[in-house]
Protein backbone atom coordinates (compact mmCIF):
# COMPACT_ATOMS: atom_id res chain seq x y z
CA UNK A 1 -70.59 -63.95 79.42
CA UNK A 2 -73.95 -63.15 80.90
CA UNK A 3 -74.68 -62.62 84.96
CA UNK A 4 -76.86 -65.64 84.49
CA UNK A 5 -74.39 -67.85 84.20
CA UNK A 6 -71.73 -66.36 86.93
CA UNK A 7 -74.82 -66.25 89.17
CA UNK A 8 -75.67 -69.79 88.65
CA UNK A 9 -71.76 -71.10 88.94
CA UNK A 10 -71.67 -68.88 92.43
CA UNK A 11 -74.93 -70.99 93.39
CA UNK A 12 -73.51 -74.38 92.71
CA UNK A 13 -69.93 -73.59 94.44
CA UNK A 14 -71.72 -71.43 97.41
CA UNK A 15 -73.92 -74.45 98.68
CA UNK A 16 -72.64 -78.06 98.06
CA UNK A 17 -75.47 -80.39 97.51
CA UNK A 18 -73.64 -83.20 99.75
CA UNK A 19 -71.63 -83.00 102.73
CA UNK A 20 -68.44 -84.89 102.75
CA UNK A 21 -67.81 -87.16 106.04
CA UNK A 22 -64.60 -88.44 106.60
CA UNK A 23 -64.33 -91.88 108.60
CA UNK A 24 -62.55 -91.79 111.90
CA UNK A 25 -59.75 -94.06 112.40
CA UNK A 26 -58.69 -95.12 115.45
CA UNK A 27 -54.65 -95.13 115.54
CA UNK A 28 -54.49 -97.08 118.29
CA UNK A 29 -55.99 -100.03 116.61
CA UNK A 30 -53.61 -99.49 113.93
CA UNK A 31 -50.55 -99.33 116.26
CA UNK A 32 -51.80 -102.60 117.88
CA UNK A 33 -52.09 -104.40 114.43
CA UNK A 34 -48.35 -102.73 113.52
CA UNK A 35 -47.17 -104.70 116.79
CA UNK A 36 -49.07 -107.78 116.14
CA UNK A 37 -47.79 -108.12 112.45
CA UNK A 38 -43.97 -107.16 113.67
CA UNK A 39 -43.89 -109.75 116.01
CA UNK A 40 -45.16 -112.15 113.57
CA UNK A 41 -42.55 -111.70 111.39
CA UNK A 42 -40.10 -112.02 114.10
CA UNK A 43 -40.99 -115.38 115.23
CA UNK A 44 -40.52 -116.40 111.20
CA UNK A 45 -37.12 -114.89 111.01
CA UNK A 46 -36.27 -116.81 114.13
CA UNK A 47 -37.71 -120.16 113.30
CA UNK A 48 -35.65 -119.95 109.84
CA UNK A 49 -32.58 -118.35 111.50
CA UNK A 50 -32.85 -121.79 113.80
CA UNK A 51 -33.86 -124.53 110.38
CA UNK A 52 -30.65 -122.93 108.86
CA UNK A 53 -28.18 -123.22 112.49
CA UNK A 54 -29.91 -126.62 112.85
CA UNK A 55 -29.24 -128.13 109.41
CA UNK A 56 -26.08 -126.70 109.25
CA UNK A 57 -24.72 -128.57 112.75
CA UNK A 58 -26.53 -131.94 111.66
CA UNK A 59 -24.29 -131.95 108.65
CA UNK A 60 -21.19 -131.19 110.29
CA UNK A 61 -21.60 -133.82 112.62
CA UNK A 62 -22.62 -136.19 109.61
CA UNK A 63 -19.25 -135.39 107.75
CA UNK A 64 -17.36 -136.44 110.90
C-alpha cells in the first residue's frame, strides 16, 4: 500500500462532501393524530357492538 492512497482515504472520510440534515418532527402532532385515530376506532367498535345488541333483541322479540 502506498501513503497516496491512505492519504487520499483520510481526505474523503476527514471532510464529508454533504452534510446530513435530519427533519424535525413534532411529537405533539403525532400524539394528536394517535388520539384522533384511537377515538375513531372507538366510535366503530361501538356502532358494531350496538348493530350486533340491536339485531340480536329484534330477533328475539320476532321469535316470540
Amino acid at each position: 500500500m502506498s501513503t497516496e492512497s491512505l492519504n487520499r482515504t483520510s481526505d474523503i472520510v476527514g471532510t464529508p462532501s454533504q452534510s446530513i440534515e435530519t427533519p424535525r418532527v413534532n411529537v405533539d402532532v403525532l400524539k394528536q393524530r394517535l388520539i384522533e385515530q384511537k377515538k375513531k376506532d372507538r366510535v366503530k367498535r361501538t356502532i358494531i357492538f350496538s348493530t350486533v345488541c340491536v339485531s340480536l333483541g329484534a330477533l328475539t322479540l320476532l321469535t316470540y
